[in-house]
C-alpha atoms as a PDB file:
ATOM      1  CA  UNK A   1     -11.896 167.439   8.452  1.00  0.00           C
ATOM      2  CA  UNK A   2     -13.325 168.153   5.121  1.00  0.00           C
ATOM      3  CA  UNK A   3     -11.371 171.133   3.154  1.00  0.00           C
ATOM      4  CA  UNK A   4     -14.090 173.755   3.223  1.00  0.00           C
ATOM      5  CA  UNK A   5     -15.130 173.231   6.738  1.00  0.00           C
ATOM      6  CA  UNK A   6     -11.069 174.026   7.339  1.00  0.00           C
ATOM      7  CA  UNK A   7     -11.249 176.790   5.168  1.00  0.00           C
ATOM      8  CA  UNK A   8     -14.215 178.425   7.258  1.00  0.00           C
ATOM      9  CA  UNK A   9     -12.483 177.666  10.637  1.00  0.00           C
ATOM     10  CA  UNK A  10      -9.014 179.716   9.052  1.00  0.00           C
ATOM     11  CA  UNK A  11     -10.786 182.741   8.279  1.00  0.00           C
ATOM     12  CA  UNK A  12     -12.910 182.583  11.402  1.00  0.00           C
ATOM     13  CA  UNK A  13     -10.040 182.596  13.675  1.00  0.00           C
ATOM     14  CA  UNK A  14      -8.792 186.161  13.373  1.00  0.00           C
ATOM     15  CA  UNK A  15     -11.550 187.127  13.390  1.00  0.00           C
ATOM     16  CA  UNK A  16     -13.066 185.263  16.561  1.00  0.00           C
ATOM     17  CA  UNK A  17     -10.168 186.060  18.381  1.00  0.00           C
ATOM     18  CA  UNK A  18     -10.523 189.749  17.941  1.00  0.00           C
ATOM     19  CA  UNK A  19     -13.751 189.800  18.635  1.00  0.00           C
ATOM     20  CA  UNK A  20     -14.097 187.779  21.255  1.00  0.00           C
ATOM     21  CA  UNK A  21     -11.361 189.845  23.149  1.00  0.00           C
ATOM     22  CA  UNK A  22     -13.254 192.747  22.849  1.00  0.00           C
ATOM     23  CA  UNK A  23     -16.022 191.168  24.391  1.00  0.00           C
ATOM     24  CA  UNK A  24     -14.057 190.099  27.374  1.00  0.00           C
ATOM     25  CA  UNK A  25     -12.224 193.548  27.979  1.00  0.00           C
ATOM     26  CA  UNK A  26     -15.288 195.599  27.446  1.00  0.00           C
ATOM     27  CA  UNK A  27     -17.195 193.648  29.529  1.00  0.00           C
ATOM     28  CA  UNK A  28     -15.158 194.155  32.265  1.00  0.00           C
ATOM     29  CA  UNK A  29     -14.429 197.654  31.846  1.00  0.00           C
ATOM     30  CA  UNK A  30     -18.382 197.742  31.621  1.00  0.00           C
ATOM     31  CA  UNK A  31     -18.808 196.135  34.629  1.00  0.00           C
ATOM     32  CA  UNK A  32     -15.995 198.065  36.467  1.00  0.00           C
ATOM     33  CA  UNK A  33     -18.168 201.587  35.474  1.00  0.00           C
ATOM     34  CA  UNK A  34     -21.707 200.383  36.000  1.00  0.00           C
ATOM     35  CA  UNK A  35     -20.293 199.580  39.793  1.00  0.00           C
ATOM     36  CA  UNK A  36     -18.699 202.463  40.306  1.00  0.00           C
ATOM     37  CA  UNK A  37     -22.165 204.706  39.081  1.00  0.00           C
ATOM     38  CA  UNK A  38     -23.905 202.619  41.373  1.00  0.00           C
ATOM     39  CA  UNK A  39     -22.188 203.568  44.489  1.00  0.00           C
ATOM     40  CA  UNK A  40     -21.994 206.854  43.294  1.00  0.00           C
ATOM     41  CA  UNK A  41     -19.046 207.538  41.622  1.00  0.00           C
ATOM     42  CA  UNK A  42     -19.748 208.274  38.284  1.00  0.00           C
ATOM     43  CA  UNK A  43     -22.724 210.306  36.595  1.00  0.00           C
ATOM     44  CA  UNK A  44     -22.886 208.080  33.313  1.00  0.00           C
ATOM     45  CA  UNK A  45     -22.819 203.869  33.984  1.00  0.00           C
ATOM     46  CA  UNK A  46     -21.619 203.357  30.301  1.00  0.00           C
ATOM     47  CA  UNK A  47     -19.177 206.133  29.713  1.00  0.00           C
ATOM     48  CA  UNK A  48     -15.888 204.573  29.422  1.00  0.00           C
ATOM     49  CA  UNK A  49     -12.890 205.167  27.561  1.00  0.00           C
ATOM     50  CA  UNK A  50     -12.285 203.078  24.620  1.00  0.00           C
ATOM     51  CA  UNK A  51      -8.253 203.694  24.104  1.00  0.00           C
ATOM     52  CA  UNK A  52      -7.657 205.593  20.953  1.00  0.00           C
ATOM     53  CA  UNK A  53      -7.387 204.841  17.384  1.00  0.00           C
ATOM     54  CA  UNK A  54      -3.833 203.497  17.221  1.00  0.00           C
ATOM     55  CA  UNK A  55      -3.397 200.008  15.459  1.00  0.00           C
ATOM     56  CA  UNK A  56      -1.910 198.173  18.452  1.00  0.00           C
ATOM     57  CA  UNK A  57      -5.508 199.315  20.370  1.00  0.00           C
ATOM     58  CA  UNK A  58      -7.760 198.688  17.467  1.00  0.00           C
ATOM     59  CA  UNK A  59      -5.905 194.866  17.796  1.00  0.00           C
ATOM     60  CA  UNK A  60      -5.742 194.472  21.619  1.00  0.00           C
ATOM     61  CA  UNK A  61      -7.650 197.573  22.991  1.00  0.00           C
ATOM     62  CA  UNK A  62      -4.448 198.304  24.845  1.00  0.00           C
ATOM     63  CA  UNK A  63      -5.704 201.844  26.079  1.00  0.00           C
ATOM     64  CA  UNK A  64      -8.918 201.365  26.836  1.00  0.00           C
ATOM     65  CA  UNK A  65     -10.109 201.678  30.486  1.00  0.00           C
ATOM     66  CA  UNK A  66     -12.879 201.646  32.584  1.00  0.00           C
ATOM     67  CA  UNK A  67     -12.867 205.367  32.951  1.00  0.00           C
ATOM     68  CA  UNK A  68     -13.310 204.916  36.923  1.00  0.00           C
ATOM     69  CA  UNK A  69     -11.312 207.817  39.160  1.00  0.00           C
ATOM     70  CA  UNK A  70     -10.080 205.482  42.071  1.00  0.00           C
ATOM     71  CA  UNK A  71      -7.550 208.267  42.996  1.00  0.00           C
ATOM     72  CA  UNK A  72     -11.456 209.930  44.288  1.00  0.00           C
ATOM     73  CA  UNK A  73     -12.580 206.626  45.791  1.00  0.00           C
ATOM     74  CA  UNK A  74      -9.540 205.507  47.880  1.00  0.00           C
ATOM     75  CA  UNK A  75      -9.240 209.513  48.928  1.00  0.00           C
ATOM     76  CA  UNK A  76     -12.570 209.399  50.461  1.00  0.00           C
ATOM     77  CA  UNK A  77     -11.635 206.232  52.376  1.00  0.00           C
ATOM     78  CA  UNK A  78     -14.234 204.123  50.677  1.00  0.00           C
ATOM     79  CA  UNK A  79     -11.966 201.413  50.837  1.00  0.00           C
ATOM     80  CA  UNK A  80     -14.299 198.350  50.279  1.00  0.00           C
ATOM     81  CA  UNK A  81     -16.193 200.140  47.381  1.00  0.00           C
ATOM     82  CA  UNK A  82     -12.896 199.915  45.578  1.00  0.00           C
ATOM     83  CA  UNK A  83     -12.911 195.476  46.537  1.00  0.00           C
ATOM     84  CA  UNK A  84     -16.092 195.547  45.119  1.00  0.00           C
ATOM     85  CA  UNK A  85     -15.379 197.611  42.064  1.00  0.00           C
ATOM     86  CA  UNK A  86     -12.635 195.181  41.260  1.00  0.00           C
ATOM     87  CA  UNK A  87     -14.321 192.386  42.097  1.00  0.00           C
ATOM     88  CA  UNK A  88     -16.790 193.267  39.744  1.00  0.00           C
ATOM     89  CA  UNK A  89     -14.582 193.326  36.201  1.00  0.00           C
ATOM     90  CA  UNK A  90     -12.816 190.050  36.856  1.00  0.00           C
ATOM     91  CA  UNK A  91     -15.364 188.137  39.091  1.00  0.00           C
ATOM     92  CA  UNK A  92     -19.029 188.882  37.280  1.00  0.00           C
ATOM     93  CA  UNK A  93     -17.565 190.163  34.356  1.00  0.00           C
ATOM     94  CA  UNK A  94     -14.570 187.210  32.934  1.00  0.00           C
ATOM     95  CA  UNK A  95     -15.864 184.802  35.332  1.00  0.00           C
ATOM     96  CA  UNK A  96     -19.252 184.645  34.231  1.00  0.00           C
ATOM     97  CA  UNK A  97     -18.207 184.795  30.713  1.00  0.00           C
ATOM     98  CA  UNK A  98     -16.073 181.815  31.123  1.00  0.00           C
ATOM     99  CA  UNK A  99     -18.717 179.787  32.839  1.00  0.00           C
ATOM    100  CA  UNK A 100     -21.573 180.906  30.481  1.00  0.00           C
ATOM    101  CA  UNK A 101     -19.254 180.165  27.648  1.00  0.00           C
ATOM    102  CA  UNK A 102     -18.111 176.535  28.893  1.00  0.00           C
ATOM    103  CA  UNK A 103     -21.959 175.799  29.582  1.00  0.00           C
ATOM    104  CA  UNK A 104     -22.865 176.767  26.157  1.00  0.00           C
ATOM    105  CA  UNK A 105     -19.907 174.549  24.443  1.00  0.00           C
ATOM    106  CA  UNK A 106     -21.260 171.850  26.072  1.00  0.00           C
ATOM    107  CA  UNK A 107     -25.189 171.824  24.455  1.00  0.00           C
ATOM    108  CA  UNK A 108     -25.881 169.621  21.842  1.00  0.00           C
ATOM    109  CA  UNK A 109     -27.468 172.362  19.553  1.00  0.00           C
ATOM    110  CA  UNK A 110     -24.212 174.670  19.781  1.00  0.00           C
ATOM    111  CA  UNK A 111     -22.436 171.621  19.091  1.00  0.00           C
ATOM    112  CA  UNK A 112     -24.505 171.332  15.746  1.00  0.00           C
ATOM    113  CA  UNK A 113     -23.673 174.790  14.906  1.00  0.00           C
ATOM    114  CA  UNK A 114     -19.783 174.898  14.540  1.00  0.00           C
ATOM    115  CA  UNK A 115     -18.830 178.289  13.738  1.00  0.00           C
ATOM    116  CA  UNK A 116     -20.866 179.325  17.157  1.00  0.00           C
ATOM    117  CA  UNK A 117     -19.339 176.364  19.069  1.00  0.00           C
ATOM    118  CA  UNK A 118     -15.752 177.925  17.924  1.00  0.00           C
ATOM    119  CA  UNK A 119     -16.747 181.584  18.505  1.00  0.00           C
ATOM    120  CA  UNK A 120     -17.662 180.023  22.340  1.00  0.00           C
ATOM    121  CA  UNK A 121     -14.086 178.215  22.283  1.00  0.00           C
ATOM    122  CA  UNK A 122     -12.666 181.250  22.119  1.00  0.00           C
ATOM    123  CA  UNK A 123     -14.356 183.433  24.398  1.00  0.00           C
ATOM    124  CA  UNK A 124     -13.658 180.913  26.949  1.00  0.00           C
ATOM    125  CA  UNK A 125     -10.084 181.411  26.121  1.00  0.00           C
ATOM    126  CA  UNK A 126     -10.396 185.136  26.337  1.00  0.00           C
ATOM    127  CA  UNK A 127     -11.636 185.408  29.859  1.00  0.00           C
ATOM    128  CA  UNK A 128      -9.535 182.749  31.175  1.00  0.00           C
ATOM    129  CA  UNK A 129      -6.740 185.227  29.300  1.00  0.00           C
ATOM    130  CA  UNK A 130      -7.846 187.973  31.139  1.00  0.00           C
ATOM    131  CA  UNK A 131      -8.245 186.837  34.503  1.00  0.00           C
ATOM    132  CA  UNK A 132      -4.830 185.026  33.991  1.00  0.00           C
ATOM    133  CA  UNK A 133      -3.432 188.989  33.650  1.00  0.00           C
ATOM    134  CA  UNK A 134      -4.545 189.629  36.672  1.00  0.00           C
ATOM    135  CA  UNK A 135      -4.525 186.823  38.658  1.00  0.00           C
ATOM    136  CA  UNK A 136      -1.230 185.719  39.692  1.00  0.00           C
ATOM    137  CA  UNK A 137       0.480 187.830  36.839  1.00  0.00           C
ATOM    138  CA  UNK A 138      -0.051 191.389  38.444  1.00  0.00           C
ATOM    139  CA  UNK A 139      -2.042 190.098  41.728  1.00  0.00           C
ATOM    140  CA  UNK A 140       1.011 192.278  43.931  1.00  0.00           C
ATOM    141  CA  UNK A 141       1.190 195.294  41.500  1.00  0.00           C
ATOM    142  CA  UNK A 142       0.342 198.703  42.925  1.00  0.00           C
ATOM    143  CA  UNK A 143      -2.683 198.968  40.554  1.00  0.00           C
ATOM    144  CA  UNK A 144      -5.217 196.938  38.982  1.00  0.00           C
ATOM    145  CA  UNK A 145      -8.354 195.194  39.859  1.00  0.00           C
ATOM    146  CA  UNK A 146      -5.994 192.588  42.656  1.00  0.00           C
ATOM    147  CA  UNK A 147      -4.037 195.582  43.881  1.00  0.00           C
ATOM    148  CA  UNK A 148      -7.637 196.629  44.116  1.00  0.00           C
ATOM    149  CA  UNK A 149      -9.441 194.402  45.811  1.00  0.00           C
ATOM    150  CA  UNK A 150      -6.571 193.692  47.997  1.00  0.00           C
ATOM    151  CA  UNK A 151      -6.204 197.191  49.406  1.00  0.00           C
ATOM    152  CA  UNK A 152     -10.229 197.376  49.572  1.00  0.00           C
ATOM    153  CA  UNK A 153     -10.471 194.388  51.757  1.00  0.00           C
ATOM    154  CA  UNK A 154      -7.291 195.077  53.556  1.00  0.00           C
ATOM    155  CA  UNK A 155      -5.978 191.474  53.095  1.00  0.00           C
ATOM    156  CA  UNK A 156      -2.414 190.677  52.130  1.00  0.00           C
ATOM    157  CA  UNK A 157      -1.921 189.604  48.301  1.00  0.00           C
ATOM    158  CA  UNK A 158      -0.905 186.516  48.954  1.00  0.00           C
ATOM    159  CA  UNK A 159      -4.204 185.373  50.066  1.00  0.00           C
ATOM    160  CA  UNK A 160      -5.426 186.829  46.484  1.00  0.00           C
ATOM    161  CA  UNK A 161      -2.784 184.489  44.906  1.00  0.00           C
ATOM    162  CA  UNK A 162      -3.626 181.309  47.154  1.00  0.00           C
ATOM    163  CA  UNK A 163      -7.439 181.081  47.075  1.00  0.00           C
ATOM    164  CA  UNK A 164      -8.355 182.982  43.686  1.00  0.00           C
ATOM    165  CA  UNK A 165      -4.650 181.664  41.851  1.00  0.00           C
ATOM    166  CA  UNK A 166      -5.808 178.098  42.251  1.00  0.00           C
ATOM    167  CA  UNK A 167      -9.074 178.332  40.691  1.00  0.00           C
ATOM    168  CA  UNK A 168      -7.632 180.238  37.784  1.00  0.00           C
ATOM    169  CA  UNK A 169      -4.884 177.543  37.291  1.00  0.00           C
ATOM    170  CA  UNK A 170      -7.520 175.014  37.044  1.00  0.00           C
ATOM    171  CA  UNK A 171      -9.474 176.812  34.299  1.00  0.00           C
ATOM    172  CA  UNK A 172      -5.635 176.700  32.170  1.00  0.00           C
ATOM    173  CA  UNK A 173      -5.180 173.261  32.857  1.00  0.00           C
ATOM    174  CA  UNK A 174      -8.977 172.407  32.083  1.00  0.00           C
ATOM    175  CA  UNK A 175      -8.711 174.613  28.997  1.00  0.00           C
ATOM    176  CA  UNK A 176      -5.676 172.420  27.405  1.00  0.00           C
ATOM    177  CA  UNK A 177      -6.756 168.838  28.690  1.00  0.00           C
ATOM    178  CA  UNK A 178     -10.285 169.237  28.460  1.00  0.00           C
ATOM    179  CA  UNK A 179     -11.808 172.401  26.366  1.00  0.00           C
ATOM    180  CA  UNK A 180      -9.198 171.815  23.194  1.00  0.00           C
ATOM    181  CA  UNK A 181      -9.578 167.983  23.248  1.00  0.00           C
ATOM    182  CA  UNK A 182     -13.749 168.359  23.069  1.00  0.00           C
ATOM    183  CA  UNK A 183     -12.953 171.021  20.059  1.00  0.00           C
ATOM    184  CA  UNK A 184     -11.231 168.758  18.267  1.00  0.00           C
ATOM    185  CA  UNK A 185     -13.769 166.154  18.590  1.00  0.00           C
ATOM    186  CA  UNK A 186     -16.841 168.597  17.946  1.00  0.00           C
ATOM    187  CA  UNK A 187     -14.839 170.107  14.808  1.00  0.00           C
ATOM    188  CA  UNK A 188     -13.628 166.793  13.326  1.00  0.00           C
ATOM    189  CA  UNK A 189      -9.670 167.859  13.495  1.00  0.00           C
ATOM    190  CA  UNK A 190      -7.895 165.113  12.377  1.00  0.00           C
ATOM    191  CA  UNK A 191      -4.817 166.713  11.511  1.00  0.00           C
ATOM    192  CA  UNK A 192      -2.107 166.862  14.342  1.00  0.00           C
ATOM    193  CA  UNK A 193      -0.523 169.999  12.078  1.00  0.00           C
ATOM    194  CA  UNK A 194      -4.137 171.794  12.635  1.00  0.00           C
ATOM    195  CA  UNK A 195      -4.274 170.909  16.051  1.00  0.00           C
ATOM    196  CA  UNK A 196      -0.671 172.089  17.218  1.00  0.00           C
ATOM    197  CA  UNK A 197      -1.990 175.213  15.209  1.00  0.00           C
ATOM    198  CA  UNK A 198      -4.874 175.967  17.086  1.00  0.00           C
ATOM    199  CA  UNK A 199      -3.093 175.237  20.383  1.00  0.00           C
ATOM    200  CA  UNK A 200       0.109 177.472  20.079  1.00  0.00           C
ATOM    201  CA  UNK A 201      -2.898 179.847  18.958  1.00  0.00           C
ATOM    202  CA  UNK A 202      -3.788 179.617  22.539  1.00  0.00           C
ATOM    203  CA  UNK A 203      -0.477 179.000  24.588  1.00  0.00           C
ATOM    204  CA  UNK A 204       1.588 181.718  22.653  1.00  0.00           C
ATOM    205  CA  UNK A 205      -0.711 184.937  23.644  1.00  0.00           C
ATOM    206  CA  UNK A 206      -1.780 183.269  26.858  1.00  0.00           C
ATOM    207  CA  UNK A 207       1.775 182.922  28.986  1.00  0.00           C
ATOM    208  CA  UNK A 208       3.341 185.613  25.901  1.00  0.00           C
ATOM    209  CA  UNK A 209       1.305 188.652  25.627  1.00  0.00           C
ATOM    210  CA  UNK A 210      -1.007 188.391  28.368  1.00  0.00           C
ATOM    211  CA  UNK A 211       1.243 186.906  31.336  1.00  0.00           C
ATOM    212  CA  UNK A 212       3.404 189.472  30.420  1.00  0.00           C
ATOM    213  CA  UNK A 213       1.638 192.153  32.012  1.00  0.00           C
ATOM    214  CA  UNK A 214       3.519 192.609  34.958  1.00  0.00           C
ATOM    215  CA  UNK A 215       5.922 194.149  33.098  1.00  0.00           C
ATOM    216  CA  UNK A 216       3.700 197.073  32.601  1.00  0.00           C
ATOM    217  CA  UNK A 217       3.419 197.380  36.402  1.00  0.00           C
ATOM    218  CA  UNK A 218       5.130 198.837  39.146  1.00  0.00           C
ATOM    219  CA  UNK A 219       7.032 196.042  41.269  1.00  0.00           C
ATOM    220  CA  UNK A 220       9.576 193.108  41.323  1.00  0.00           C
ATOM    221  CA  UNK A 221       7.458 190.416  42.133  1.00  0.00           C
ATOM    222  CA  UNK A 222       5.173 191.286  39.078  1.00  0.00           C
ATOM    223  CA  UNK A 223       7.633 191.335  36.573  1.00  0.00           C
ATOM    224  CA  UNK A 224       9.136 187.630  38.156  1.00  0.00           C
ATOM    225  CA  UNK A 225       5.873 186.577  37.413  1.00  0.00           C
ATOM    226  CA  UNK A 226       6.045 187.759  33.914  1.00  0.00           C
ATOM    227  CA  UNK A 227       9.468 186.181  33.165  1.00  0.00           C
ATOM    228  CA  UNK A 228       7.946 182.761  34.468  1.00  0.00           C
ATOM    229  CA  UNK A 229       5.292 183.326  32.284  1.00  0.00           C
ATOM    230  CA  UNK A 230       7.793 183.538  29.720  1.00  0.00           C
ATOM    231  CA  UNK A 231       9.916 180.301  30.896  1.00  0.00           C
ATOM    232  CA  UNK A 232       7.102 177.895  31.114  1.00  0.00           C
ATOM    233  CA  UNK A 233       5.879 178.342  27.510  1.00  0.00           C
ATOM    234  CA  UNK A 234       8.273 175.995  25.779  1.00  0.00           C
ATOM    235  CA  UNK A 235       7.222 173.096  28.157  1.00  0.00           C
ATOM    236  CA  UNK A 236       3.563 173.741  27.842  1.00  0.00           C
ATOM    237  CA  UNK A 237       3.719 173.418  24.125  1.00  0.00           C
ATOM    238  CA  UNK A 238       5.421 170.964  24.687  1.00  0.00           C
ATOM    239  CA  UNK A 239       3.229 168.970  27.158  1.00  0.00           C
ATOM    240  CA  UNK A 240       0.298 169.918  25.389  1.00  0.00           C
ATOM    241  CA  UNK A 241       1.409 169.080  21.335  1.00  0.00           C
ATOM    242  CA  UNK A 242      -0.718 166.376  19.900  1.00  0.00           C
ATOM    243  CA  UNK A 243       0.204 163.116  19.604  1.00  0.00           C
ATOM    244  CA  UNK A 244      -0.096 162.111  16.092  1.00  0.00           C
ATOM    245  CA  UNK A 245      -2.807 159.203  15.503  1.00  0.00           C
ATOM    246  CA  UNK A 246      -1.651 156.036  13.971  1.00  0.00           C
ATOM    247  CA  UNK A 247      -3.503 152.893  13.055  1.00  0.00           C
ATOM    248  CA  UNK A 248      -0.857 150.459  13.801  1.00  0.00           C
ATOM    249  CA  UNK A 249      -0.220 148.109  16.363  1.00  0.00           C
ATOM    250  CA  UNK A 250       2.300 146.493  18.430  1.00  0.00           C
ATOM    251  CA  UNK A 251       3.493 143.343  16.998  1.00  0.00           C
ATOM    252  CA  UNK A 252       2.456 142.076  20.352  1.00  0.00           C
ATOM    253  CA  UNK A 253      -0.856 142.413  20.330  1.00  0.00           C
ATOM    254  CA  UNK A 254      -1.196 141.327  17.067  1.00  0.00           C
ATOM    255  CA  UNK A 255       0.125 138.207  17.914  1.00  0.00           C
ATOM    256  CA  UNK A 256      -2.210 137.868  21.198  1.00  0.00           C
ATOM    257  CA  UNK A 257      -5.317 138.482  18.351  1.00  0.00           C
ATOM    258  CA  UNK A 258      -3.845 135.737  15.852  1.00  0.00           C
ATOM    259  CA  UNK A 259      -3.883 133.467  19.529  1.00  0.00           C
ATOM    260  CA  UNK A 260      -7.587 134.785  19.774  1.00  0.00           C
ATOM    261  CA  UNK A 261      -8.538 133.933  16.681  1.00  0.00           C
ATOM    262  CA  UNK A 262      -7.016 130.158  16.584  1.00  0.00           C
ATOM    263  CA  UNK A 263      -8.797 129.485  20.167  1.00  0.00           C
ATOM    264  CA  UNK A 264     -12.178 130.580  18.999  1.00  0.00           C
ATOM    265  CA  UNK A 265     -12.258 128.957  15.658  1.00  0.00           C
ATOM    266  CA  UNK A 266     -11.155 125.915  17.265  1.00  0.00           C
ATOM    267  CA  UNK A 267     -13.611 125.585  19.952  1.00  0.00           C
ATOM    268  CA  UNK A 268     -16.018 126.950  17.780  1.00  0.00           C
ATOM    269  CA  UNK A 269     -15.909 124.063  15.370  1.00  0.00           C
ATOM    270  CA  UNK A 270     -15.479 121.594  18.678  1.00  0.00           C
ATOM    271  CA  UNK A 271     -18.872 122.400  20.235  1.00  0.00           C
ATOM    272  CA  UNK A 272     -20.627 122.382  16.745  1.00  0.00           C
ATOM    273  CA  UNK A 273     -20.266 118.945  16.278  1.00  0.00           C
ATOM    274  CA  UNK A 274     -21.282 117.208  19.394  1.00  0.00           C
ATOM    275  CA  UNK A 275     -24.327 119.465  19.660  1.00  0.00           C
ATOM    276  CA  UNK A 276     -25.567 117.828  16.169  1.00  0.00           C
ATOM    277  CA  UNK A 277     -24.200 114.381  17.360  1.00  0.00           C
ATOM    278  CA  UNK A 278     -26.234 114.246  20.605  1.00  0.00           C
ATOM    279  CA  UNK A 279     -29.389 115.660  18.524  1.00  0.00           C
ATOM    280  CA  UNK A 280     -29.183 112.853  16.469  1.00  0.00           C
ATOM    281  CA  UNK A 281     -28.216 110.337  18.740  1.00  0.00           C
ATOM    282  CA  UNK A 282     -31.432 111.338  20.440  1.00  0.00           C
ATOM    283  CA  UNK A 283     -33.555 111.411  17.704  1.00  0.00           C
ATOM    284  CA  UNK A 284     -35.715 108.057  18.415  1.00  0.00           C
ATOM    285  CA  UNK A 285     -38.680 106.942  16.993  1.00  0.00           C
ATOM    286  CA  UNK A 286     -41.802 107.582  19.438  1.00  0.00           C
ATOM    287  CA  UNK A 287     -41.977 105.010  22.287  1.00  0.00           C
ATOM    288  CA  UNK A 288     -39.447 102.510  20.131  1.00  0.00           C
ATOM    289  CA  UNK A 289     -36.908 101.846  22.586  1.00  0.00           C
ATOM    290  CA  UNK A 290     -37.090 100.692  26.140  1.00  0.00           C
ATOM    291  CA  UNK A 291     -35.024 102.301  29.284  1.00  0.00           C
ATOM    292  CA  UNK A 292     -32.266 100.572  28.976  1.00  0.00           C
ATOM    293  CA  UNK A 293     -31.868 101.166  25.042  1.00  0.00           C
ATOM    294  CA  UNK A 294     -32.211 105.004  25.474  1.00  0.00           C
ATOM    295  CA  UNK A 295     -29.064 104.482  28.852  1.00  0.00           C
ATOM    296  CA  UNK A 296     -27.228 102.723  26.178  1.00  0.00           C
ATOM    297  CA  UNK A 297     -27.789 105.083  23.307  1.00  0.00           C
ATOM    298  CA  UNK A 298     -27.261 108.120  25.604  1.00  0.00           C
ATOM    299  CA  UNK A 299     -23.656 106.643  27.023  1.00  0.00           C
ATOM    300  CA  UNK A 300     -22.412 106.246  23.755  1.00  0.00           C
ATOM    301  CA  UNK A 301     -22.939 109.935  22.686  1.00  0.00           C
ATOM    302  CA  UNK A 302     -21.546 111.281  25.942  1.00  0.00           C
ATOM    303  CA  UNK A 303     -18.491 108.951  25.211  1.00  0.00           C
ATOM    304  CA  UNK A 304     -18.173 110.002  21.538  1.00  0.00           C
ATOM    305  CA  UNK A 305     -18.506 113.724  22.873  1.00  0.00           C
ATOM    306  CA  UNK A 306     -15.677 113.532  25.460  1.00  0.00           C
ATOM    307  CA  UNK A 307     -13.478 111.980  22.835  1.00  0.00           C
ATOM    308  CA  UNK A 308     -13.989 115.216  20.129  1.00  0.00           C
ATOM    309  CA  UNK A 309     -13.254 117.519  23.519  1.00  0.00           C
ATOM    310  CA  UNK A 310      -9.688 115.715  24.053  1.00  0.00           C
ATOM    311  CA  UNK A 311      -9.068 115.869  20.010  1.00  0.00           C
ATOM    312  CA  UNK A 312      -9.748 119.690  20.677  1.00  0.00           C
ATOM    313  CA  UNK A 313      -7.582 120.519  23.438  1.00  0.00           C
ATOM    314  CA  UNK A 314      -4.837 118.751  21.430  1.00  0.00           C
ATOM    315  CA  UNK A 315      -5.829 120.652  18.717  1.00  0.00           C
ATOM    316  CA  UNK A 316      -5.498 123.908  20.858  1.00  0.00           C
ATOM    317  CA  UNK A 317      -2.118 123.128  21.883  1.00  0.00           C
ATOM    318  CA  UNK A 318      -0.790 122.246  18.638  1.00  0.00           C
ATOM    319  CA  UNK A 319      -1.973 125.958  17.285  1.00  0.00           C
ATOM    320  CA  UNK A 320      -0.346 127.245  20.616  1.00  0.00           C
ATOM    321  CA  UNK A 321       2.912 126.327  19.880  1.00  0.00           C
ATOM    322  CA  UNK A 322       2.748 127.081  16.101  1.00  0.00           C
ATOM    323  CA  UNK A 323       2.158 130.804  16.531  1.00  0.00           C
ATOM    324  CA  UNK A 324       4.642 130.573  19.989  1.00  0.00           C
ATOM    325  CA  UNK A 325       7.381 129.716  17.537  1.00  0.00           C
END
């Protein structure tokens, strides 16, 4: 990776990573409040509160909200417009970002155009961040788009956890075996020091900041789910850190190519010979021999032939045991 081409991708990173969580977050709240005005909850479709001008929301949008009053909702009985309200932030909001985003990483012509291709890397990462929060971390808290959806549809968590936890367990593991590897290629990162960078960039706020939202939320199971977040990030560092590339060889296989090499060269100068020999054996002057004289002629350089094969294959053997010892 050339040094200003690293250069751009260092300065980008903040940067991309701020902005591409603000994309994910707003977008759902967005798509939380445009629901709820459409069923007739709220006068205003984009009015929602952006959290504040603290440092720690300017970084994470911690306060910011949707600006929805469920309290209203669930105390009109309108249970399953509450599903669908949640169903909206993390299902057309993150998970249409995260397929739109994957899509896109894959074209040709955002390929081309890097600093686009690693804006896309990381808005994949973003969603898959925030439906991670949600799904398992606070999937049995009392609030939140699960607790939502859960209570809207009347279904036990668990079923939450099972069909929806699967899917977003997949998008992880495809993320850190799939996604990264392609950036690497698509970036030209070389160095296994900038790729363990870009991955604990990843790993660390994934299963550190944002699986630790349970602990925010009302309920033991929640904050277990937290603490495993916690526990598992060691060994997916670990798992994931990049194996550093090296040029060599086992002395094995080296000495399996040296074989190669001897065998080829060998038969290679066997069959050159006997091909000329037989040409010129056969070379006769225009109807100047008889039958039998051609027979005759032929035998011999069929016999002179076989005799260069034998001198080969002792040839062969000889090299064999050479590079054996």
């Amino acid at each position: 990776m050339k040094k200003t081409a690293a250069f751009k991708l260092i300065i980008a990173t903040p940067v991309f990573m701020l902005l591409a969580n603000y994309l994910a977050i707003f977008a759902q709240d967005y798509a939380h409040s445009i629901t709820a005005w459409f069923l007739g909850y709220k006068e205003h479709p984009f009015n929602i509160y952006f959290g504040g001008r603290s440092i720690l929301n300017f970084l994470v949008l911690f306060n910011a909200n949707d600006n929805v009053d469920y309290d209203l909702i669930m105390s009109a009985g309108r249970m399953r417009d509450l599903a669908y309200i949640g169903l909206a932030g993390i299902g057309l909001a993150n998970g249409a970002l995260y397929f739109i985003s994957l899509r896109l990483m894959k074209i040709k012509l955002v390929q081309h155009f890097q600093l686009f291709f690693y804006f896309m890397l990381w808005l994949n990462f973003m969603n898959i961040a925030q439906l991670f929060s949600y799904i398992p971390v606070r999937v049995f808290s009392e609030s939140g788009d699960a607790a939502h959806i859960a209570q809207g549809f009347n279904i036990s968590p668990w079923w939450i956890c099972i069909i929806l936890g699967y899917a977003v367990t997949y998008m992880i593991w495809h993320f850190f075996t799939r996604t990264l590897q392609r950036t690497y290629d698509i970036l030209a990162i070389n160095s296994t020091f900038f790729k363990a960078i870009l991955m604990m960039l990843c790993a660390i706020p994934l299963f550190g900041y944002y699986g630790v939202a349970g602990f925010i939320d009302n309920g033991e199971i929640a904050h277990f789910l937290s603490a495993a977040s916690l526990f598992i990030l060691p060994g997916v560092i670990a798992a994931c850190w990049p194996l550093k590339q090296t040029t060599s060889r086992p002395k094995a296989l080296n000495q399996i190519d040296k074989i190669t090499e001897s065998i080829t060269e060998t038969i290679s100068e066997t069959f050159a010979a006997p091909e000329s020999t037989i040409a010129d054996g056969l070379a006769m002057p225009h109807l100047s021999i008889d039958e039998a004289h051609f027979i005759e002629n032929l035998n011999a350089v069929l016999g002179k032939r076989d005799a260069d094969i034998r001198e080969s294959q002792k040839k062969i053997k000889n090299k064999l045991s050479k590079n054996r010892k």
